[in-house]
C-alpha atoms as a PDB file:
ATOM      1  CA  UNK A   1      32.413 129.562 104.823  1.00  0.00           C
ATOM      2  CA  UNK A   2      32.379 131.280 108.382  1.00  0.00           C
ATOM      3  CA  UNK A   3      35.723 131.776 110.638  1.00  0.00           C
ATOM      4  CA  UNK A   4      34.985 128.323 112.658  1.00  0.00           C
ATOM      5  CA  UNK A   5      34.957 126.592 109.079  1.00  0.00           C
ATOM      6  CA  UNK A   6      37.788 128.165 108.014  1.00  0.00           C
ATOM      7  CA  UNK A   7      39.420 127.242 111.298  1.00  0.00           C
ATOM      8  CA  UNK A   8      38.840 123.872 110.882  1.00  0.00           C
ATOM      9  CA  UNK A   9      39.711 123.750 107.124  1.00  0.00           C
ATOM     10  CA  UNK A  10      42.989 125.027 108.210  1.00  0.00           C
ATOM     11  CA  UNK A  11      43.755 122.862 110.705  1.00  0.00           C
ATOM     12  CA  UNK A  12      43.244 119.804 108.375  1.00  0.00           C
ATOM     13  CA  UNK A  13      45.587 120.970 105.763  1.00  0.00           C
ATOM     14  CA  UNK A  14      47.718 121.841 108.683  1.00  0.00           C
ATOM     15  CA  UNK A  15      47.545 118.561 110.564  1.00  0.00           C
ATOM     16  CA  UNK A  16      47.233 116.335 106.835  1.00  0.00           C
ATOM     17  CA  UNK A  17      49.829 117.909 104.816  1.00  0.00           C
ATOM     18  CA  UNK A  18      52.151 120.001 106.463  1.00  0.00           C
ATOM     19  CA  UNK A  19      52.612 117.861 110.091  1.00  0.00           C
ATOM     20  CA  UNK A  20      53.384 115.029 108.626  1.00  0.00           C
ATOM     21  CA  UNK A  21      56.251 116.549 106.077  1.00  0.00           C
ATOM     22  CA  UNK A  22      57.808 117.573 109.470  1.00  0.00           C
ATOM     23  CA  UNK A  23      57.469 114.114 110.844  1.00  0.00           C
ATOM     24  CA  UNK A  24      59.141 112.487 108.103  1.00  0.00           C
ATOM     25  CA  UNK A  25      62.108 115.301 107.354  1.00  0.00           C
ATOM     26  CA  UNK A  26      62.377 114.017 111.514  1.00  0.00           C
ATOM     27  CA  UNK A  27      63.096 110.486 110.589  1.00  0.00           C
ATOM     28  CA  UNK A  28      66.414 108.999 110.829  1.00  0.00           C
ATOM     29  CA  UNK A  29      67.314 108.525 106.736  1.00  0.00           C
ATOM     30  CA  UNK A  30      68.289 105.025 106.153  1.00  0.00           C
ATOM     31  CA  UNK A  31      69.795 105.531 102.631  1.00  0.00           C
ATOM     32  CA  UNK A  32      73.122 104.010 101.454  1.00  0.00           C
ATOM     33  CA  UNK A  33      75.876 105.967 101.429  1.00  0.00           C
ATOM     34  CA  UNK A  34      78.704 104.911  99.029  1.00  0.00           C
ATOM     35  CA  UNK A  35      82.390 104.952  99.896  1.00  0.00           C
ATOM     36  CA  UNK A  36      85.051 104.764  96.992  1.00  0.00           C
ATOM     37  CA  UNK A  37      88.196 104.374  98.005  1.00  0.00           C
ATOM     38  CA  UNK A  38      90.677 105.369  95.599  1.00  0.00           C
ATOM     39  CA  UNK A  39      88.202 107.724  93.718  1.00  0.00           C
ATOM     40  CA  UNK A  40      90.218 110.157  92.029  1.00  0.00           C
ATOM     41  CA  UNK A  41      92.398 106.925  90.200  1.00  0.00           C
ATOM     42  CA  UNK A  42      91.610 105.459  86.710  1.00  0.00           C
ATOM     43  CA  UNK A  43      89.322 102.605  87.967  1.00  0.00           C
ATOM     44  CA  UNK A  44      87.765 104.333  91.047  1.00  0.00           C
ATOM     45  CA  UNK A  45      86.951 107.561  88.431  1.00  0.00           C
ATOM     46  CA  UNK A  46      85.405 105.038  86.174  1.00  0.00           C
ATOM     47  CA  UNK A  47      82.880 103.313  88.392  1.00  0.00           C
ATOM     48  CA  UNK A  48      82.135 107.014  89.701  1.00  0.00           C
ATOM     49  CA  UNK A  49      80.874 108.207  86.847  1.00  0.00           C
ATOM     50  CA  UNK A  50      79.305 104.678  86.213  1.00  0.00           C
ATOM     51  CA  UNK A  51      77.533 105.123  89.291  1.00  0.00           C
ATOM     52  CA  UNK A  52      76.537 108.819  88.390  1.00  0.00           C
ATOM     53  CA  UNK A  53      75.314 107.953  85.069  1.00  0.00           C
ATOM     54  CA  UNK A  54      72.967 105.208  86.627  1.00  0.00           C
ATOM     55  CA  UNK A  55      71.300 107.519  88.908  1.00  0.00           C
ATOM     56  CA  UNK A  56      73.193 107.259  92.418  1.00  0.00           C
ATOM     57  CA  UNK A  57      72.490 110.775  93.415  1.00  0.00           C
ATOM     58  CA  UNK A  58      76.284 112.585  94.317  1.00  0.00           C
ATOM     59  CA  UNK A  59      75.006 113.635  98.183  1.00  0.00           C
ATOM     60  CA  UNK A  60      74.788 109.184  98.531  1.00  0.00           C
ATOM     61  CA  UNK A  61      78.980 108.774  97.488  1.00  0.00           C
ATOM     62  CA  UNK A  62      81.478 109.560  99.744  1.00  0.00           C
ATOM     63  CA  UNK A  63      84.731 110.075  97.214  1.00  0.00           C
ATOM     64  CA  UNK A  64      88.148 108.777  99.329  1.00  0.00           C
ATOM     65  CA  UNK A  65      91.830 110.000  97.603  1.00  0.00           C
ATOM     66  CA  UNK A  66      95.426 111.256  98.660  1.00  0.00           C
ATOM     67  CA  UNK A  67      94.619 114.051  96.367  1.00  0.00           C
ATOM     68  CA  UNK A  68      91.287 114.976  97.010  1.00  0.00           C
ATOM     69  CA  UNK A  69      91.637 118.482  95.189  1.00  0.00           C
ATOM     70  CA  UNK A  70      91.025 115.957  92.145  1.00  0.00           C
ATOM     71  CA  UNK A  71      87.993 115.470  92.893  1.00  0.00           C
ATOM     72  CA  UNK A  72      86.895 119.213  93.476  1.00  0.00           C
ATOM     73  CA  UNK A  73      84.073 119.288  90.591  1.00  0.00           C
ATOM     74  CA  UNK A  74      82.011 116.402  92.329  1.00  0.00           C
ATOM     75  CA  UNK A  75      81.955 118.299  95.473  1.00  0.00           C
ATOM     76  CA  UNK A  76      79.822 120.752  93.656  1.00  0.00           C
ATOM     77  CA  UNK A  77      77.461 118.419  92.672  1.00  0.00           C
ATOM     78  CA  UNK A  78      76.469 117.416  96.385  1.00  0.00           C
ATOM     79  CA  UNK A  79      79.328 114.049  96.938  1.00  0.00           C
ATOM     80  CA  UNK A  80      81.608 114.001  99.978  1.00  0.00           C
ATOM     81  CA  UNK A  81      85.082 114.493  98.860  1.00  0.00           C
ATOM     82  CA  UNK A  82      87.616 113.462 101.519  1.00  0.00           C
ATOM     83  CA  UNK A  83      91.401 113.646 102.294  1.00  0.00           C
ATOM     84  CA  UNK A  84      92.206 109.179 103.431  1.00  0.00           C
ATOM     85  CA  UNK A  85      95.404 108.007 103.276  1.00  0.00           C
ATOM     86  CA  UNK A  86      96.347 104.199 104.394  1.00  0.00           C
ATOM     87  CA  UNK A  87      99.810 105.238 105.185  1.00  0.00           C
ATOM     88  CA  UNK A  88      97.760 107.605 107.702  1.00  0.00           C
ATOM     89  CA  UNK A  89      95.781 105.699 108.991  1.00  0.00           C
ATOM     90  CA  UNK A  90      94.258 108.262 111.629  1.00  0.00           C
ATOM     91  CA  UNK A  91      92.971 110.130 108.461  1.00  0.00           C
ATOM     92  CA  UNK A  92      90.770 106.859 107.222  1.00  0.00           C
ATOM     93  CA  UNK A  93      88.045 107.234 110.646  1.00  0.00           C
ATOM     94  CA  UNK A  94      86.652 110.535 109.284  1.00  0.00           C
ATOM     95  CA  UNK A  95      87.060 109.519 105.408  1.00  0.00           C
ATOM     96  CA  UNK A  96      84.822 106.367 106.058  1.00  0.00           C
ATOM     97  CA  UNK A  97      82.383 107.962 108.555  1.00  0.00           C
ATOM     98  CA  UNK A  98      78.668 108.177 107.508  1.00  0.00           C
ATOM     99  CA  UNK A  99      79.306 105.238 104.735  1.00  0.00           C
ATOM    100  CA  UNK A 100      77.477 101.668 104.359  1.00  0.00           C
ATOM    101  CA  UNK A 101      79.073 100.375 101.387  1.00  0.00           C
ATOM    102  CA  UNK A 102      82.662 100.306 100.447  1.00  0.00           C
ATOM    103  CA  UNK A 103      84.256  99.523  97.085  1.00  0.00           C
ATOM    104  CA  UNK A 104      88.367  98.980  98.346  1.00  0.00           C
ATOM    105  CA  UNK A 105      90.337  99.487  94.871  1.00  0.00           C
ATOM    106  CA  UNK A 106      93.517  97.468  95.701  1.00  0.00           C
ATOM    107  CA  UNK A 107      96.846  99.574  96.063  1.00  0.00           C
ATOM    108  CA  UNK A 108      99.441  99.081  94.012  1.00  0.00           C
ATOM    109  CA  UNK A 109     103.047  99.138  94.843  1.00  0.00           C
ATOM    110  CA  UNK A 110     104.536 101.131  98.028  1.00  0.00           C
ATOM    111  CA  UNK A 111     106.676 101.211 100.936  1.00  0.00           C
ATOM    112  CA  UNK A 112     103.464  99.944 102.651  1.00  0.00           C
ATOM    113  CA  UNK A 113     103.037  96.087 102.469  1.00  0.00           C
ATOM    114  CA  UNK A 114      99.936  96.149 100.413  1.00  0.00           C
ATOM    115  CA  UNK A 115      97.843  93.437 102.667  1.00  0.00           C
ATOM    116  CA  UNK A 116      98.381  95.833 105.893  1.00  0.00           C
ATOM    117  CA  UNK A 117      97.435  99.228 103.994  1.00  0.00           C
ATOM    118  CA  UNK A 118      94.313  96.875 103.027  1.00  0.00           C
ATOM    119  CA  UNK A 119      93.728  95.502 106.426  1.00  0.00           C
ATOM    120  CA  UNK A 120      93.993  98.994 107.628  1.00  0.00           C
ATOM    121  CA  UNK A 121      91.061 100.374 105.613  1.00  0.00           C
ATOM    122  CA  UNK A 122      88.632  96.976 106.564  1.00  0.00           C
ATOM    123  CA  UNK A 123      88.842  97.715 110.279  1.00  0.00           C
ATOM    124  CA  UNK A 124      88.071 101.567 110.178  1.00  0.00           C
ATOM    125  CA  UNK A 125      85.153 100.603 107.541  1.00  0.00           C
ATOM    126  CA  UNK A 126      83.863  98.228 109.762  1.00  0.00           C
ATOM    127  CA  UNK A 127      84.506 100.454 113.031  1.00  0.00           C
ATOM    128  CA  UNK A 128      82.675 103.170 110.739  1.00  0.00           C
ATOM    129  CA  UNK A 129      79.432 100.963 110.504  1.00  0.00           C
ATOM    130  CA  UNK A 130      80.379 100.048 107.040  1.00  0.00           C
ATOM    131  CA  UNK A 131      78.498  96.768 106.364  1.00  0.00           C
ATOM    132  CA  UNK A 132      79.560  95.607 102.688  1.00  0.00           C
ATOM    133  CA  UNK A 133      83.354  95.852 101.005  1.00  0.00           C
ATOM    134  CA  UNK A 134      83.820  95.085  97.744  1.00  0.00           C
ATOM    135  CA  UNK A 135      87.367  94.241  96.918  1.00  0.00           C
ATOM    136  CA  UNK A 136      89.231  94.434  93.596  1.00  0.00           C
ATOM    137  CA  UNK A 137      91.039  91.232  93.624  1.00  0.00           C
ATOM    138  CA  UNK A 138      93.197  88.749  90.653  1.00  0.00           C
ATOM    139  CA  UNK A 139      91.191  86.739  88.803  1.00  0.00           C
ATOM    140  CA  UNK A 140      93.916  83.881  89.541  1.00  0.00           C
ATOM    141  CA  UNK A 141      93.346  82.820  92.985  1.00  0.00           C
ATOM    142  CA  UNK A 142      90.085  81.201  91.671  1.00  0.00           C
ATOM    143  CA  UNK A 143      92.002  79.297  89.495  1.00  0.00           C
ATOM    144  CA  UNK A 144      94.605  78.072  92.258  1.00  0.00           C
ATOM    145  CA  UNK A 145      97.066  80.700  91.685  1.00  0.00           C
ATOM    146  CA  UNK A 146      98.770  81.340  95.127  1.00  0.00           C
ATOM    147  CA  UNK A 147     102.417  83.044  94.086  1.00  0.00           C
ATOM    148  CA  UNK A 148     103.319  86.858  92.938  1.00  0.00           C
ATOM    149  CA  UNK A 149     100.451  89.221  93.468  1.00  0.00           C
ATOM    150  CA  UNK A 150      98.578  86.756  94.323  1.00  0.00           C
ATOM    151  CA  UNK A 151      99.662  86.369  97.402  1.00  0.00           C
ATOM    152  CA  UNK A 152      99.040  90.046  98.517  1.00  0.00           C
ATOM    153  CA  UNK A 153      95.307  89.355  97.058  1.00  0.00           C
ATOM    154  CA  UNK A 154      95.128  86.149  98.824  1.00  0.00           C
ATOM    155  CA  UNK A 155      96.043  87.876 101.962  1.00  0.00           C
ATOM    156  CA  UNK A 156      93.464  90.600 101.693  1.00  0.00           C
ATOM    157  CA  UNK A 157      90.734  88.525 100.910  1.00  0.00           C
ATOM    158  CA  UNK A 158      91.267  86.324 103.688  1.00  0.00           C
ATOM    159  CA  UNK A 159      91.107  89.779 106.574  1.00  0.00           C
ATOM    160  CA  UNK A 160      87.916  90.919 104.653  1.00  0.00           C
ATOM    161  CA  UNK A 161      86.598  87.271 104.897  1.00  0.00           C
ATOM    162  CA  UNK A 162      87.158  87.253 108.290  1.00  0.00           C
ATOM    163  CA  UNK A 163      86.304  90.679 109.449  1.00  0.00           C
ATOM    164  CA  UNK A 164      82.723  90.259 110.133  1.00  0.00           C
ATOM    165  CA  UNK A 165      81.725  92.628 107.003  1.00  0.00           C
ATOM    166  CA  UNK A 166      79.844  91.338 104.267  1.00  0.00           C
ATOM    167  CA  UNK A 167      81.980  90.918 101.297  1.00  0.00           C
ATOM    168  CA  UNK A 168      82.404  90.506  97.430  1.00  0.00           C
ATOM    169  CA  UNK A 169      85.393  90.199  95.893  1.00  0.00           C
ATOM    170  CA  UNK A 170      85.521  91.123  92.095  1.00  0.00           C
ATOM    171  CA  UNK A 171      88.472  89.303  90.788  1.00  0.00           C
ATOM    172  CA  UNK A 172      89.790  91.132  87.934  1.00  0.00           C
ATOM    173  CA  UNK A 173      91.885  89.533  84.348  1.00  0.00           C
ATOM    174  CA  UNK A 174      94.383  91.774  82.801  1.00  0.00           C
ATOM    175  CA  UNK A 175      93.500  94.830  82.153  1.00  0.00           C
ATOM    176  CA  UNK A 176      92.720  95.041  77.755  1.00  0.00           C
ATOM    177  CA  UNK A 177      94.681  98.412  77.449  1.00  0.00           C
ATOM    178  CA  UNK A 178      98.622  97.022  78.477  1.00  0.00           C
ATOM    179  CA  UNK A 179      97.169  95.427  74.761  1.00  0.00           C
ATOM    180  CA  UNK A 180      97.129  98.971  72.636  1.00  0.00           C
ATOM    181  CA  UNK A 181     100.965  99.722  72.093  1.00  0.00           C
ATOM    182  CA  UNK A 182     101.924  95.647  70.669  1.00  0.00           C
ATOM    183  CA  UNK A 183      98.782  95.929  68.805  1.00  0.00           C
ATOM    184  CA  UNK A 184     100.039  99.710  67.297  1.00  0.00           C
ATOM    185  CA  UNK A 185     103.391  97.766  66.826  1.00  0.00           C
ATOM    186  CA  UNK A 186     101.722  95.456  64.608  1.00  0.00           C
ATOM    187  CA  UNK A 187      99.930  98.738  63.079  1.00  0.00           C
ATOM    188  CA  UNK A 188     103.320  99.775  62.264  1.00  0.00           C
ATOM    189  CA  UNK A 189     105.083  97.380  61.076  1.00  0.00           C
ATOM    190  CA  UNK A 190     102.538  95.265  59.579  1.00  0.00           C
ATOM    191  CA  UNK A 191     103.458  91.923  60.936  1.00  0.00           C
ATOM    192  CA  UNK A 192     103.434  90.035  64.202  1.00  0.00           C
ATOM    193  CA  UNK A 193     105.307  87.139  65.599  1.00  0.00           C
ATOM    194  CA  UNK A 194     102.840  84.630  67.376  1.00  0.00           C
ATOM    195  CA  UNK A 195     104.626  81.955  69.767  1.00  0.00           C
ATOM    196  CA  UNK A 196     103.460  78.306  68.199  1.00  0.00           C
ATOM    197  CA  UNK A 197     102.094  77.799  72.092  1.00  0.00           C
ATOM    198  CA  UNK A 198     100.373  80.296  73.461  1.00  0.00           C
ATOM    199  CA  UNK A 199      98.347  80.783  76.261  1.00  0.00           C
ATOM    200  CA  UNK A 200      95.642  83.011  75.522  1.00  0.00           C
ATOM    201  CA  UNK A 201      93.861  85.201  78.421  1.00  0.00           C
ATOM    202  CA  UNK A 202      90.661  86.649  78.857  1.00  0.00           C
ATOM    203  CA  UNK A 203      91.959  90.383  78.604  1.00  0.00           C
ATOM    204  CA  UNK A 204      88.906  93.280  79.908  1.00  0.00           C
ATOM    205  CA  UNK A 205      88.554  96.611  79.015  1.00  0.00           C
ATOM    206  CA  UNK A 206      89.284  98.556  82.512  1.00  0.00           C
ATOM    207  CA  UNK A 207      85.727 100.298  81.821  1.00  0.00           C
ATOM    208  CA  UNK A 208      84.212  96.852  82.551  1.00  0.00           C
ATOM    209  CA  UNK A 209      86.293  96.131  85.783  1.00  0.00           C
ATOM    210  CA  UNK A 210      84.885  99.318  86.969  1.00  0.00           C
ATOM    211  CA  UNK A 211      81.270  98.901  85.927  1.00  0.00           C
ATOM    212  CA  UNK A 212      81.543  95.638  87.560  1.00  0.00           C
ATOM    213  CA  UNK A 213      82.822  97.204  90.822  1.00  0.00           C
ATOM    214  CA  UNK A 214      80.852  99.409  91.004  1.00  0.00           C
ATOM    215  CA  UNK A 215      77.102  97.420  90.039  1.00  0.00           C
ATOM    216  CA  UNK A 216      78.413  94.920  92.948  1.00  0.00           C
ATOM    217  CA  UNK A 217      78.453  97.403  95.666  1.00  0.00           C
ATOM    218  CA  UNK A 218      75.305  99.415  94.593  1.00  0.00           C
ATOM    219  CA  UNK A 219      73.067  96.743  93.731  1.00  0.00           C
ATOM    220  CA  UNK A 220      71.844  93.782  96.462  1.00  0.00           C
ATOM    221  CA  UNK A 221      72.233  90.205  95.972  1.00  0.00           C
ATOM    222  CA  UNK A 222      76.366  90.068  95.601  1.00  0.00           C
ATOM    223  CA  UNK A 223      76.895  89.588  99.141  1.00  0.00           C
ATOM    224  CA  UNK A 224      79.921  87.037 100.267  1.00  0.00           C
ATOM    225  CA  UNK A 225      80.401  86.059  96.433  1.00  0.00           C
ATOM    226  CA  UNK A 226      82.991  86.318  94.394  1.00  0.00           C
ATOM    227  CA  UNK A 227      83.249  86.906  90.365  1.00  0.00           C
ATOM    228  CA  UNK A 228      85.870  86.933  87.701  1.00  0.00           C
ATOM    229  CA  UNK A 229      86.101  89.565  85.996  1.00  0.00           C
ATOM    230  CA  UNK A 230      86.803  89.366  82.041  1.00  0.00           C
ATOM    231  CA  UNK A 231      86.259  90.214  78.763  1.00  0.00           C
ATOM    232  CA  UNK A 232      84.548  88.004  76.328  1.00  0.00           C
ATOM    233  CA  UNK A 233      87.045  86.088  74.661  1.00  0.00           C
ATOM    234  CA  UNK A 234      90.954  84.795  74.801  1.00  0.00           C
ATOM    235  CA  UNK A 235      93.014  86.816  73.090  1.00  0.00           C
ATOM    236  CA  UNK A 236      96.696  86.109  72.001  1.00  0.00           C
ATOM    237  CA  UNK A 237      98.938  87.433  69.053  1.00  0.00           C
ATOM    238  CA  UNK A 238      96.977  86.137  66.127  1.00  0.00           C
ATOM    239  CA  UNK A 239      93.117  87.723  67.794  1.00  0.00           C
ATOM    240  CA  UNK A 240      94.609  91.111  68.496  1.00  0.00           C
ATOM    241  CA  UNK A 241      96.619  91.227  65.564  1.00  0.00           C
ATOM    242  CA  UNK A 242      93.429  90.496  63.478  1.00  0.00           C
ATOM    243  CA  UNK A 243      91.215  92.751  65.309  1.00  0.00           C
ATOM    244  CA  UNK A 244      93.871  95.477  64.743  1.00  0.00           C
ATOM    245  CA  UNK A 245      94.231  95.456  60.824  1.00  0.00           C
ATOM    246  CA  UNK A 246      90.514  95.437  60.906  1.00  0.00           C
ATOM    247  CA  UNK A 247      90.090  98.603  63.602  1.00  0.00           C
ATOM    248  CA  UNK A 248      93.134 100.037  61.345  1.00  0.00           C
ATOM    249  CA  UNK A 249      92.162  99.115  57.499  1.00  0.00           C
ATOM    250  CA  UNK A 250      95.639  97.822  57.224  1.00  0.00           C
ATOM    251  CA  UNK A 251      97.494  94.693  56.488  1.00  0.00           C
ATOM    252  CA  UNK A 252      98.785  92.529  59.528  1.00  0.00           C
ATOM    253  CA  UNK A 253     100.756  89.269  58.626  1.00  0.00           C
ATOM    254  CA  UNK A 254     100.790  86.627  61.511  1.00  0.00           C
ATOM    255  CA  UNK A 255     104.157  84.882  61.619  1.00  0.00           C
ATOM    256  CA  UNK A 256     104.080  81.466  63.822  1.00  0.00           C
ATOM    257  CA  UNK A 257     106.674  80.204  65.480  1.00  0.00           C
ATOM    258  CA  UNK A 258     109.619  79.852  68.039  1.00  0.00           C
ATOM    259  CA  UNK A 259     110.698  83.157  67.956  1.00  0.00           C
ATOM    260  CA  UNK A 260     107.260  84.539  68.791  1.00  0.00           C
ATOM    261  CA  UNK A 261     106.428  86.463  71.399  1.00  0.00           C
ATOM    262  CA  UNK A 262     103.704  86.113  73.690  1.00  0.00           C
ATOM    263  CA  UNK A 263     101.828  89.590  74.630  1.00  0.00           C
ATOM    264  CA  UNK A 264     102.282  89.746  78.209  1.00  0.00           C
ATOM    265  CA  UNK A 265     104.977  87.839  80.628  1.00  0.00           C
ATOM    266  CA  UNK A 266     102.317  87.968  83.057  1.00  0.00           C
ATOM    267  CA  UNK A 267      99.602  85.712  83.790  1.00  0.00           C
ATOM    268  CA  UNK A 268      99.784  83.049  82.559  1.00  0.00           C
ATOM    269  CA  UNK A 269      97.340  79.643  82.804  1.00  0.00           C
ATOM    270  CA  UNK A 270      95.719  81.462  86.025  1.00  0.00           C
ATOM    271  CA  UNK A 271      94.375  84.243  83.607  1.00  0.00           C
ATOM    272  CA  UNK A 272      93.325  82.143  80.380  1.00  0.00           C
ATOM    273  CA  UNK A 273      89.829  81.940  81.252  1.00  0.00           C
ATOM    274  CA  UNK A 274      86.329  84.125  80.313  1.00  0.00           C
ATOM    275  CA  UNK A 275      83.337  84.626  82.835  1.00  0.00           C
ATOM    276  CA  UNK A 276      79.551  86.376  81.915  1.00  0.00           C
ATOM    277  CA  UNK A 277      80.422  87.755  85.175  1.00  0.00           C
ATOM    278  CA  UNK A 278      80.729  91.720  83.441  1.00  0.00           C
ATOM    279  CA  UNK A 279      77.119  91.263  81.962  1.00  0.00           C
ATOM    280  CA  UNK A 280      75.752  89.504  84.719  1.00  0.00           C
ATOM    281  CA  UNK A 281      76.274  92.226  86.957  1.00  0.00           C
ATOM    282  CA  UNK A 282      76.444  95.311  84.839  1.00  0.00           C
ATOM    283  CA  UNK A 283      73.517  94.245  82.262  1.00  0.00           C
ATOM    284  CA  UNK A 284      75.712  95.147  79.375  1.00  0.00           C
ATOM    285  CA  UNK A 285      78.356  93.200  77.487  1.00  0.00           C
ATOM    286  CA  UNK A 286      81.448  93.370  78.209  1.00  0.00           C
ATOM    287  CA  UNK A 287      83.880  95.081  75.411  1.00  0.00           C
ATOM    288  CA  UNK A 288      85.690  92.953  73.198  1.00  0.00           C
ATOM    289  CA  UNK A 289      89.058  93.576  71.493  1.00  0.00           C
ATOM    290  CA  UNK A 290      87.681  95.042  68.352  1.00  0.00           C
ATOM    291  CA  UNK A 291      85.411  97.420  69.923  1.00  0.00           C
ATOM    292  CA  UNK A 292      88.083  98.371  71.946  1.00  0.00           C
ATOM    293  CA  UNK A 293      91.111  99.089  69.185  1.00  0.00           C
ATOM    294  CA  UNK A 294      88.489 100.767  66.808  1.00  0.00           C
ATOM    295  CA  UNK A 295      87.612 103.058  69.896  1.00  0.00           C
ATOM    296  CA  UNK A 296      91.355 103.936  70.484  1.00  0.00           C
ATOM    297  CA  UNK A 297      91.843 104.223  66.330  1.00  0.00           C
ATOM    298  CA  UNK A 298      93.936 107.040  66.291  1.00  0.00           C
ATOM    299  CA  UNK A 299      96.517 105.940  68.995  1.00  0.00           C
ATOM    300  CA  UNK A 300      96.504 102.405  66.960  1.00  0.00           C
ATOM    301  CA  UNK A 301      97.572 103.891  63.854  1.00  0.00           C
ATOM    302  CA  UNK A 302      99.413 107.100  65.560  1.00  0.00           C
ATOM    303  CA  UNK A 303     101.673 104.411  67.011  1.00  0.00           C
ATOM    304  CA  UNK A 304     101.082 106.548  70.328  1.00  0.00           C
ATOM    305  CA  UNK A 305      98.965 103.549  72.381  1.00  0.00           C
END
């Protein structure tokens, strides 16, 4: 091969390989970027790692908590970790910035009505080009329910409606663990007292709320819908008692009658319902109550649930 052919072989790896790498590192990146607010809670940790374990690179999530120093090990792995506070809301423009998708874990209790701490985070999303919330809500206002939390759910659903974002609202049922310490009472004393009219709800493992959150707002096709979110069956006194002698190996007698208890005060009709919501977005089945006691064994029979 002489100099001129070497020349020109040169220039074509030049101009066919290396050129137009350069061109495309220069291209604007379109990729979704992933805000969880809330991240470094119980149900914003678990759809994290859901997200992590189902291949959302780190560098895509953009990880939102009053205590971001909680977060510390997933800066290393390439995720933004960032100080947003709704109480501050001058902190929530740079914790948002850079993100397309939102999922907004609802607040609970604090000196800050919870609809305005909500509202709060929806307009600096949306002024931070955010272009899809998804909202944990109460899987009662599909049912009617318009009193108690409802109404702070209710309230928030109606400013993300209305705020020009694309929303989804994943409306979740009790969670299945305020279940563990009756069910470790029954362990322990090797009865329970079932009301003669009970209303049974659809109780879900907090692992499924947050698989559910977190498929919704990294998967298209959930846009301006809404799901309940529950487990797969209706539980009351007599399933979880039976489910714990079996997770526990030990004898459970179900007394019936007026002096029963129910399991929860709260509620109620609004909550006694089950949805194929958790596998229709998630793939997987959602856990029922006998998975879940024989996974939590030893703080069933410890008496420590």
């Amino acid at each position: 091969m002489n100099q001129l052919t070497r020349r020109t072989a040169l220039g074509m790896v030049l101009a066919g390989t290396l050129l137009p790498e350069r061109r495309a590192r220069a291209q604007p990146s379109h990729r979704e970027r992933i805000i969880i607010s809330g991240a470094s809670g119980q149900l914003g940790g678990q759809a994290l790692k859901w997200l992590l374990a189902k291949g959302v690179p780190a560098r895509d999530l953009i990880l939102v908590s009053r205590t971001p120093q909680r977060l510390a090990a997933y800066a290393t792995q390439g995720a933004s970790v960032r100080f947003g506070d709704f109480s501050q809301p001058d902190s929530l423009p740079a914790a948002y910035a850079g993100g397309t998708r939102m999922l907004l874990i609802s607040i609970g209790f604090s000196s800050l009505p919870r609809p305005e701490a909500h509202r709060r985070a929806i307009e600096a999303a949306k002024h931070a080009g955010v272009r899809h919330i998804a909202y944990t809500s109460w899987i009662g206002i599909s049912r009617g329910d318009n009193a108690g939390i409802a109404v702070d759910h209710l309230a928030t659903e109606d400013i993300l409606r209305n705020s020009g974002v694309a929303w989804t609202f994943l409306r979740n049922s009790l969670y299945m663990e305020v279940l563990l310490p009756a069910a470790a009472k029954f362990v322990a004393e090797g009865k329970a007292a079932a009301p003669t009219h009970e209303v049974r709800i659809g109780f879900v493992a907090r692992a499924d709320c947050a698989a559910a959150a977190a498929a919704a707002v990294s998967r298209p096709g959930h846009a301006d819908r809404a799901y309940d979110i529950t487990g797969p069956a209706l539980l009351g006194v007599r399933e979880v008692a039976r489910a714990a002698a079996e997770a526990s190996g030990r004898r459970i007698d179900v007394v019936v009658g007026e002096s029963g208890a129910a399991l929860v005060k709260f509620g109620g009709p609004s909550a006694s319902v089950t949805s194929t919501a958790v596998a229709d977005l998630t793939g997987a089945q959602p856990i029922s109550i006998e998975q879940f006691l024989t996974e939590n064994r030893s703080k069933l029979v410890s008496g420590s649930g």
